[in-house]
Protein backbone atom coordinates (compact mmCIF):
# COMPACT_ATOMS: atom_id res chain seq x y z
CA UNK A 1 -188.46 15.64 64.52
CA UNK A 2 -189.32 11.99 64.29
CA UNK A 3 -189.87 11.65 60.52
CA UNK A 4 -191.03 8.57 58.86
CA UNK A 5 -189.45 9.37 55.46
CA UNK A 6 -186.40 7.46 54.71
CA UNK A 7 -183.54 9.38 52.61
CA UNK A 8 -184.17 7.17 49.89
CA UNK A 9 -187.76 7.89 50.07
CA UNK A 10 -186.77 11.75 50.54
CA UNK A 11 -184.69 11.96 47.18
CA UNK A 12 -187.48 10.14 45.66
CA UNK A 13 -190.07 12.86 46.24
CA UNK A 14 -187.50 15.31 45.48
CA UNK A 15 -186.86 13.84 42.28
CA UNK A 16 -190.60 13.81 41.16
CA UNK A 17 -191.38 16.84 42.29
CA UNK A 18 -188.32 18.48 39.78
CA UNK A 19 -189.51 16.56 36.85
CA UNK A 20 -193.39 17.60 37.47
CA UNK A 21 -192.02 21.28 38.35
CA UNK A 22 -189.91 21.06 34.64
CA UNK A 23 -193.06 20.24 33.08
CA UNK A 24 -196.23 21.97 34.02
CA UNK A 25 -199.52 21.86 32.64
CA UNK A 26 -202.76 24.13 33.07
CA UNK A 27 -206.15 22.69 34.10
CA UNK A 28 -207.84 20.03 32.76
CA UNK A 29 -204.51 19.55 30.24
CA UNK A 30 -202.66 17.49 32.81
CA UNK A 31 -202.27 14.59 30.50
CA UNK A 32 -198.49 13.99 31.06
CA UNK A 33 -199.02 14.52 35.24
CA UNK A 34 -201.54 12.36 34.80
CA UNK A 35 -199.52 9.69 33.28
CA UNK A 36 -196.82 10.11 35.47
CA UNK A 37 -198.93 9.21 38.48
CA UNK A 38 -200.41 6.09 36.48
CA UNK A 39 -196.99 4.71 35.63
CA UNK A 40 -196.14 4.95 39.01
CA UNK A 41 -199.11 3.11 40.06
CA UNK A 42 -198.50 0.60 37.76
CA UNK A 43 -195.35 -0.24 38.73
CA UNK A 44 -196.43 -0.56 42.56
CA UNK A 45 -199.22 -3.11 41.24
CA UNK A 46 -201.79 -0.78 42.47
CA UNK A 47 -205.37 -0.40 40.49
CA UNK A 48 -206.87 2.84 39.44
CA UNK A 49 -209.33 4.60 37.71
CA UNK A 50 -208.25 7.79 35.64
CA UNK A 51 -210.00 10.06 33.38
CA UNK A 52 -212.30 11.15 35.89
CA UNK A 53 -212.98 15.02 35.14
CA UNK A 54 -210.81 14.21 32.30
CA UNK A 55 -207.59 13.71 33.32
CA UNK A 56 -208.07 12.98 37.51
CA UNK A 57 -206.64 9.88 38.72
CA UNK A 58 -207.69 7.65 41.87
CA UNK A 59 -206.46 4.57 43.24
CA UNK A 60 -207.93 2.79 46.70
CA UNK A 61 -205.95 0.67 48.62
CA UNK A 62 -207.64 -1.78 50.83
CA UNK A 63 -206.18 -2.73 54.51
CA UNK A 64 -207.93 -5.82 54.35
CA UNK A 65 -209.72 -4.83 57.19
CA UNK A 66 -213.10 -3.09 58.29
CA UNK A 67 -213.25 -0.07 58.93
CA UNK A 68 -213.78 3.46 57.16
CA UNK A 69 -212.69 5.00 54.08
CA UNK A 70 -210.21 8.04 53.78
CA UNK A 71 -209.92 10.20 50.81
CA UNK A 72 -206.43 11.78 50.50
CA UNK A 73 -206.02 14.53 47.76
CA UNK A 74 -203.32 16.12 45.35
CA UNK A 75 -204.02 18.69 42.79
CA UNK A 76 -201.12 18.07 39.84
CA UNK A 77 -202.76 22.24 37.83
CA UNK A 78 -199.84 25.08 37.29
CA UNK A 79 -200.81 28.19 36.29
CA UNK A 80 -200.08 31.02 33.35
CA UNK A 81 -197.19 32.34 34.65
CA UNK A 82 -193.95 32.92 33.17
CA UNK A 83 -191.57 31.67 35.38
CA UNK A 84 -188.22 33.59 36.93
CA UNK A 85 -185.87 30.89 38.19
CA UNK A 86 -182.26 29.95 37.21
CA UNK A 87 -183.29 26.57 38.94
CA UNK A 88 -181.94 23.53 36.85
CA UNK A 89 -185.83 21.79 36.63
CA UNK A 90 -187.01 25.18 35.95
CA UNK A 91 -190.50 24.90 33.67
CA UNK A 92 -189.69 24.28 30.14
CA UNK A 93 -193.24 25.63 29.32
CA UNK A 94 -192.72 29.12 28.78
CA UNK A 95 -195.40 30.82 30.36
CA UNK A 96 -196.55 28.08 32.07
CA UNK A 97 -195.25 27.49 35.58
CA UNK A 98 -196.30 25.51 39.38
CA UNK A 99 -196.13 28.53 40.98
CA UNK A 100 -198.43 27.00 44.38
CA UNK A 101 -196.80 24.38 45.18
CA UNK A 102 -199.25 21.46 43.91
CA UNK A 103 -196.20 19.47 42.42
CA UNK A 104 -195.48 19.09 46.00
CA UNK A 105 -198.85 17.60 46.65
CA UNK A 106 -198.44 15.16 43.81
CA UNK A 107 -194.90 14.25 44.71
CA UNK A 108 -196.26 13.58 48.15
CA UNK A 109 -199.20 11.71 47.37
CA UNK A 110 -197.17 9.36 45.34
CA UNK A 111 -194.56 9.18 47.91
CA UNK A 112 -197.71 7.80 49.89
CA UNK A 113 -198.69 5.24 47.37
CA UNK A 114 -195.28 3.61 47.85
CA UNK A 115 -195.03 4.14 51.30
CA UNK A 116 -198.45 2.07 51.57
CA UNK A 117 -197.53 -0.28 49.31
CA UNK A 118 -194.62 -1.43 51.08
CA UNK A 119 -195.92 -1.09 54.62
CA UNK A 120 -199.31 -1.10 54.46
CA UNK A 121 -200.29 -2.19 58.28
CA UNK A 122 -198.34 0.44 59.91
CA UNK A 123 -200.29 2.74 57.95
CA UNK A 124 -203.47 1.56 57.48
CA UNK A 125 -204.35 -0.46 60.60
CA UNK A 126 -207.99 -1.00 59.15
CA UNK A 127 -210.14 0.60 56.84
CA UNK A 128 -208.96 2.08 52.96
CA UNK A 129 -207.70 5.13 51.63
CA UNK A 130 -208.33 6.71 48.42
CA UNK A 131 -205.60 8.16 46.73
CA UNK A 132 -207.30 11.21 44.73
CA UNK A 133 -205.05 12.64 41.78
CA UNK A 134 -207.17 15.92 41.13
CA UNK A 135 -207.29 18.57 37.73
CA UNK A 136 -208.18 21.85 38.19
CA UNK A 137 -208.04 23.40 41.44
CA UNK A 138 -207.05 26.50 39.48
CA UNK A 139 -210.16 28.04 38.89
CA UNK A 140 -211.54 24.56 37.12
CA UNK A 141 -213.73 23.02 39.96
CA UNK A 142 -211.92 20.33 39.31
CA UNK A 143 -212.96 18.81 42.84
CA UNK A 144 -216.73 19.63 42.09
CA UNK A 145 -216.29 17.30 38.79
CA UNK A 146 -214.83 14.63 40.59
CA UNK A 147 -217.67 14.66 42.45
CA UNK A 148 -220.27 14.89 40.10
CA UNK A 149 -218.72 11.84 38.65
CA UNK A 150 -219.12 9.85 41.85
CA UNK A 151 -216.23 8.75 43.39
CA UNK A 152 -217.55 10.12 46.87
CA UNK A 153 -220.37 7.22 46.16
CA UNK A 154 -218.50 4.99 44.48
CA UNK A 155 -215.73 4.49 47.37
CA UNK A 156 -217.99 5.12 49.98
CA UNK A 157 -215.92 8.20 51.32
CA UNK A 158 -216.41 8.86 55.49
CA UNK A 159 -214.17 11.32 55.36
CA UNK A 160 -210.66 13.39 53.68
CA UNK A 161 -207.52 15.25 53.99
CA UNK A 162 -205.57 17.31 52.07
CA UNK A 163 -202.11 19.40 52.44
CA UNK A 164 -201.06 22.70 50.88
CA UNK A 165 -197.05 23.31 51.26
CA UNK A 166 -196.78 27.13 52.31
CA UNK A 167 -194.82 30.32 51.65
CA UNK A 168 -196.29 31.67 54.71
CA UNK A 169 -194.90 29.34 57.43
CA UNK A 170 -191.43 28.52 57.35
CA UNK A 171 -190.32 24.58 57.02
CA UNK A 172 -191.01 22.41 60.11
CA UNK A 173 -194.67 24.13 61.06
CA UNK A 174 -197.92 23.07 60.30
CA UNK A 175 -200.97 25.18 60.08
CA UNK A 176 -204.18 24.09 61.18
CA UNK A 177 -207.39 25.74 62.27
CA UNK A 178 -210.76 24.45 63.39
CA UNK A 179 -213.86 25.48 61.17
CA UNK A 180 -213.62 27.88 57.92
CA UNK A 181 -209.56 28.31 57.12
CA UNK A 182 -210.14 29.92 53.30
CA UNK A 183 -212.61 31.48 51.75
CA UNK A 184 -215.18 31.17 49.12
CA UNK A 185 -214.87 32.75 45.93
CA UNK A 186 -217.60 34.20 43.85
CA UNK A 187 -217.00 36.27 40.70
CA UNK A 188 -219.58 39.21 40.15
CA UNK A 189 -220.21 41.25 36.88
CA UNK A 190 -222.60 44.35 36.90
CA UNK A 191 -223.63 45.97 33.69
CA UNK A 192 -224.90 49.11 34.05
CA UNK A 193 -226.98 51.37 31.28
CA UNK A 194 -227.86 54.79 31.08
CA UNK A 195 -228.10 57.50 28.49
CA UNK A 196 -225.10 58.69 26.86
CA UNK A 197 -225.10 62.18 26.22
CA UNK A 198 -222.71 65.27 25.08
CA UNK A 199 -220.38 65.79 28.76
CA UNK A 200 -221.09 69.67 29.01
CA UNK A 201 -225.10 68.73 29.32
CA UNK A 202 -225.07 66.32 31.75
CA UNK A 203 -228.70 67.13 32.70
CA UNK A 204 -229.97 65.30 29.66
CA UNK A 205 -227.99 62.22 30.63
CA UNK A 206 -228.01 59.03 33.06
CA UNK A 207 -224.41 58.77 33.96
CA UNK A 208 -223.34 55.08 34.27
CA UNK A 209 -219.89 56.55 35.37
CA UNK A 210 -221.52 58.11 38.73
CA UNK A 211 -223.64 54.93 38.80
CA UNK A 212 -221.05 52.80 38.95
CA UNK A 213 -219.09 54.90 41.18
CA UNK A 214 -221.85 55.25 43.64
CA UNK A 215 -222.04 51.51 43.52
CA UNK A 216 -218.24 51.05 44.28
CA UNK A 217 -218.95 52.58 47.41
CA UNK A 218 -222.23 51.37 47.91
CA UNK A 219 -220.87 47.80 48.59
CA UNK A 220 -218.17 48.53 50.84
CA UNK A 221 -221.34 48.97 53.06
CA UNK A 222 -222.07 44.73 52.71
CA UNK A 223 -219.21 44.54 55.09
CA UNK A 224 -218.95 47.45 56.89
CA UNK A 225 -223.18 47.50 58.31
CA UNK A 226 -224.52 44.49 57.01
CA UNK A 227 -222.39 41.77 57.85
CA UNK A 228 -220.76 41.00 61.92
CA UNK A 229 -217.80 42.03 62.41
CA UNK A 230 -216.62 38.62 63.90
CA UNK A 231 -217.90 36.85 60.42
CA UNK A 232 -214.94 37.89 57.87
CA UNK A 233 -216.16 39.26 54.24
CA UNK A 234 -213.88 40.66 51.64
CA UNK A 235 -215.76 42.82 48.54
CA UNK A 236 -213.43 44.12 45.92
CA UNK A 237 -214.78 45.61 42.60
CA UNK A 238 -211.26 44.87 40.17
CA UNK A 239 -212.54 46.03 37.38
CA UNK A 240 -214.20 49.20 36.32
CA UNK A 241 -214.67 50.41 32.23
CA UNK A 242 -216.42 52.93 31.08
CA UNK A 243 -216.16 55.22 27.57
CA UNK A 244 -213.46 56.23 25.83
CA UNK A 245 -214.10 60.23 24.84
CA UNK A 246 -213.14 63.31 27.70
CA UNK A 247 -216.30 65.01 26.52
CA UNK A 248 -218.61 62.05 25.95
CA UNK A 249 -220.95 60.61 28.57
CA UNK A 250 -220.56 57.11 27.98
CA UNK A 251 -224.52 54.50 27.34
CA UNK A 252 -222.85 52.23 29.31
CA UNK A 253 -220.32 50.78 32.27
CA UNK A 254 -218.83 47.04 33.62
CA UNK A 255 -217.69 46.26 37.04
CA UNK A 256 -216.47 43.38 37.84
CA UNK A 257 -215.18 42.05 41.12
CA UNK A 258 -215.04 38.75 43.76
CA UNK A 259 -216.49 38.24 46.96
CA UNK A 260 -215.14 35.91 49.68
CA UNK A 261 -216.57 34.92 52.87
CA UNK A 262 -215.88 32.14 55.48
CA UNK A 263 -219.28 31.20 57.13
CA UNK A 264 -221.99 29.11 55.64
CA UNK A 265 -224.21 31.72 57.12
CA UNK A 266 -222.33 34.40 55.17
CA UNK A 267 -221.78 32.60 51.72
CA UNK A 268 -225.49 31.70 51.65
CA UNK A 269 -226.19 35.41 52.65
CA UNK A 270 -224.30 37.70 50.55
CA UNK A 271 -225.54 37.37 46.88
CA UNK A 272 -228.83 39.14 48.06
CA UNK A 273 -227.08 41.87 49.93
CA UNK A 274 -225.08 42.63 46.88
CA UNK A 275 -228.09 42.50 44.46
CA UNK A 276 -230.24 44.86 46.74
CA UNK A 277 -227.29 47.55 47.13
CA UNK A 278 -226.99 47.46 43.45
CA UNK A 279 -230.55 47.45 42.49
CA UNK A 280 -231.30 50.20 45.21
CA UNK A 281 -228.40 52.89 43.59
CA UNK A 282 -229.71 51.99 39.95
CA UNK A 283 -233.27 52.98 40.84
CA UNK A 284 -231.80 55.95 42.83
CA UNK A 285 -230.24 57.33 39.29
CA UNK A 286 -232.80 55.88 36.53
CA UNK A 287 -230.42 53.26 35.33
CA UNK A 288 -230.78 50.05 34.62
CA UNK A 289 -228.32 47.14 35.32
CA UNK A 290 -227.69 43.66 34.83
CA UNK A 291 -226.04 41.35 37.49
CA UNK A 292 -224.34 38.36 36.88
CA UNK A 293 -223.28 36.54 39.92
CA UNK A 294 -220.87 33.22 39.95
CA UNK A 295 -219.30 30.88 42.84
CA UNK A 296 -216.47 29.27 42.52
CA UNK A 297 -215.65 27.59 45.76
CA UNK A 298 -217.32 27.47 48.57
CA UNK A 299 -215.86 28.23 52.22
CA UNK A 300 -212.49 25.92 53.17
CA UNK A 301 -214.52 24.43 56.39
CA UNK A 302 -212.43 22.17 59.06
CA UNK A 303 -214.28 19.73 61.10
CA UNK A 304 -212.74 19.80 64.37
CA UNK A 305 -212.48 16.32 65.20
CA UNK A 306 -210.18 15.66 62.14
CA UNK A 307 -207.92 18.76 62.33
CA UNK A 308 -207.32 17.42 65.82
CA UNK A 309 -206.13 14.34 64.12
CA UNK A 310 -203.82 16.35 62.06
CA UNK A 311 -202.89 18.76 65.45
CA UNK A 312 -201.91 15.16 66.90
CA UNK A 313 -200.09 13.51 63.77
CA UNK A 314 -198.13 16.99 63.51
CA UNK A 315 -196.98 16.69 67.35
CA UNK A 316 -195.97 13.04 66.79
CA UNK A 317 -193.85 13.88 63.85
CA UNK A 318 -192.54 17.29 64.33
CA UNK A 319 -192.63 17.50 68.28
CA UNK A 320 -194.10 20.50 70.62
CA UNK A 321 -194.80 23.87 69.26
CA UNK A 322 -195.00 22.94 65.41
CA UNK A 323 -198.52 23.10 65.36
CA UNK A 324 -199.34 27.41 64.55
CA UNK A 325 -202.71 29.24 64.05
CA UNK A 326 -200.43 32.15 62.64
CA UNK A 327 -200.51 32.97 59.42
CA UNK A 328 -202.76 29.85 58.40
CA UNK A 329 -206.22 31.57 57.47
CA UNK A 330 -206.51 32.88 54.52
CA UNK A 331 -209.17 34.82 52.26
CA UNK A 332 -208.53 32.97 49.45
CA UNK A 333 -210.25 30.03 47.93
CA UNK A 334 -209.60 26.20 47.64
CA UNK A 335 -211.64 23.86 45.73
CA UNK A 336 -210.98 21.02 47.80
CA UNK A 337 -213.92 22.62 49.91
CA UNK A 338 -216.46 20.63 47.70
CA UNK A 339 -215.30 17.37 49.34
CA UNK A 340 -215.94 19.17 52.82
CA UNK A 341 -219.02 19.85 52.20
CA UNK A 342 -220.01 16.76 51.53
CA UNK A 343 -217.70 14.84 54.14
CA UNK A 344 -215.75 16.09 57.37
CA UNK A 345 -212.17 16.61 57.20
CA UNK A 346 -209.19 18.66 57.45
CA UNK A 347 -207.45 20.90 54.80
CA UNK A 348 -203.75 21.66 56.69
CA UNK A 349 -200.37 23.59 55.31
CA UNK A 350 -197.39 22.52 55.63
CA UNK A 351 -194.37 25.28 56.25
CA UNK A 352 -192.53 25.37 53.07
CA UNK A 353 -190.85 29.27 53.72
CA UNK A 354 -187.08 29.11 54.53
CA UNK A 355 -185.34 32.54 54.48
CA UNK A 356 -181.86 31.20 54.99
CA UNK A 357 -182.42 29.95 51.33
CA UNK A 358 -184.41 32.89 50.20
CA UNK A 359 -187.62 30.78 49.36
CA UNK A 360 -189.47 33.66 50.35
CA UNK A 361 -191.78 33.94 47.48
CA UNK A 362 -195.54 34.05 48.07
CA UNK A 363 -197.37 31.85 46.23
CA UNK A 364 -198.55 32.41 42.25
CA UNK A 365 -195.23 34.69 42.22
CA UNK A 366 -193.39 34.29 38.98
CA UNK A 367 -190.20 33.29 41.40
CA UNK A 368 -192.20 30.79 43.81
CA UNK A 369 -189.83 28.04 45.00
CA UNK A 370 -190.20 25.85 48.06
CA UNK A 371 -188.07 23.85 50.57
CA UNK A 372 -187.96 20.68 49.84
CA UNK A 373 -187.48 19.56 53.29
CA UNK A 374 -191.26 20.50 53.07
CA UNK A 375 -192.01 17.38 51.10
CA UNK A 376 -190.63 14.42 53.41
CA UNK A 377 -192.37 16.49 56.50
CA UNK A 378 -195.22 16.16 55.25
CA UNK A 379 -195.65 13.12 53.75
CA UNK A 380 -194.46 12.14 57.05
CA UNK A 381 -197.56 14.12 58.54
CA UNK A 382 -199.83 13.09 56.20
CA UNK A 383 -199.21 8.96 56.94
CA UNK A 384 -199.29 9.74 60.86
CA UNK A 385 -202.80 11.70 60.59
CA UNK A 386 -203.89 8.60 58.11
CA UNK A 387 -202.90 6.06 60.50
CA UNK A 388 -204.56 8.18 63.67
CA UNK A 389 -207.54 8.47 62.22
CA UNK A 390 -208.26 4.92 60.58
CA UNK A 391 -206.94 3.84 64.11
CA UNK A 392 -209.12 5.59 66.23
CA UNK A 393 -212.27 6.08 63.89
């Protein structure tokens, strides 16, 4: 390893990670994160802009010299989980805990901010970089609000990065893929009517029960025959209620469920393919139903050209074989796919898992913990990929 983090840098990132960890906040109520970053910003002498999406932060730094414009992001959300820990900056919130690791990315990205600051030609050789502070990625489209407020316009964006720390890859690998690396996420709700009736005269009756369970199958077909094998599509119904009497056939039933997919192609696709299926088994039975059908985030895309930038930064810092394939897709979601759509760039992960130390702990587990080696690897990773690609684009 050639890292690029001093120790004093290291136990700096440490340290704000543990105080962000001790006090977590849900989306869009990351008012003390928030200020957090901004004193620190303040104190480098760095401007910024903040309340964007309500409480997302962004600062640019300017080389001083042409060239293009990099946005870097952090998400600062936790989530509503009661945390198990006997750690000494376990959260004080009860119920409230970052159980995926994005004070990392916040403790990172301000680790970056100073690192910049203090040695800003070694890291940007040209060009700017936007530090982006984000709310939300939990289920907030937090990075869609950023955007509808215009800071892809405003900073004149060419392209971004951003790093998850992960449970999945022990500490000193990155993870990086060309093209779709997570998938969208779409929420579904089908209502189905029919005509309740007495359970021993089912003939006078349209069961939504056997609707809905015809259904249930019924979609398993969207991936099975109707979508290519090599084009991955996950359909899960979560949710099913219906009645509440043994004898009673029930007016009406809810599913609810998610889609993901990975393609353009796919996610573009799929709302139709659900809507016939359901429509065709209601007709078959006489029932009616309503669907209601909502996207979250859209497929986690990689443009090739910039996760080679990260595949090169990683080598640099980390040295042969810590760039893995293994364990890095993923079906689920990630917001910061709104900036790729709209820009290339490269969402990466940065190993986090160390057994030795039993930070096993998938991620949104009530006893999530990191290494914290993870942090100084990849801020080290991050400023490498930053300088490649200012450098050579």
């Amino acid at each position: 390893m050639k890292l690029t983090v001093t120790e004093n840098r290291t136990q700096e990132l440490i340290r704000y990670r543990r105080q962000i960890h001790k006090h977590p906040e849900l989306r869009y109520e990351e008012n003390q994160t928030a200020g957090f970053v901004i004193d620190h910003l303040k104190a480098l002498g760095l401007s910024f802009q903040d309340k964007i999406a309500k409480t997302g932060v962004v600062a640019l730094v300017d080389s001083g010299k042409p060239g293009k414009t990099l946005l870097v992001r952090a998400d600062m959300d936790a989530l509503p989980i009661f945390e198990e820990s006997k750690a000494e900056y376990k959260s004080v919130h009860d119920g409230v805990m970052h159980a995926c690791g994005h004070d990392a990315h916040t403790s990172i990205l301000m680790g970056l901010a100073t690192d910049i600051k203090e040695d800003i030609q070694s890291i940007l050789p040209k060009g700017k970089v936007l530090l982006v502070f984000q709310p939300a990625e939990e289920g907030g489209q937090g990075a869609d609000k950023m955007i509808e407020e215009g800071i892809l316009e405003k900073y004149n964006v060419d392209a971004a990065l951003a790093l998850h720390v992960w449970n999945h890859i022990p500490v000193g690998k990155v993870g990086v893929v060309d093209g779709p690396m997570m998938a969208a996420v779409d929420e579904f709700t089908i209502s189905i009517t029919g005509i309740s009736g007495h359970g021993a005269m089912p003939q006078h009756t349209v069961d939504p029960i056997v609707v809905g369970a015809h259904i249930v199958t019924a979609l398993q077909t969207i991936v099975s025959r109707n979508t290519d094998p090599l084009d991955s599509c996950v359909v899960t119904v979560g949710s099913f209620h219906a009645g509440n009497a043994f004898n009673v056939i029930p007016e009406t039933a809810e599913l609810k469920g998610t889609v993901r997919t990975y393609s353009k192609k796919m996610f573009k696709e799929v709302p139709g393919k659900l809507e016939r299926v359901v429509n065709g088994i209601a007709s078959t039975f006489g029932a009616k139903v309503d669907i209601r059908y909502e996207r979250t985030n859209q497929p986690t895309i990689n443009e090739p050209f910039m996760a080679n930038v990260v595949r090169k930064a990683s080598l640099n810092i980390l040295g042969q074989d810590s760039v893995t394939e293994e364990h890095t897709k993923s079906m689920g979601g990630e917001d910061f796919s709104a900036f790729l759509m709209k820009v290339p760039g490269c969402y990466f992960f940065v190993g986090s898992m160390n057994e030795a130390k039993g930070l096993i702990h998938p991620h949104h587990s009530s006893k999530f913990d990191i290494d914290e080696d993870s942090l100084s690897i990849g801020l080290s990773v991050l400023k490498e990929a930053i300088r490649i690609y200012l450098d050579e684009y």
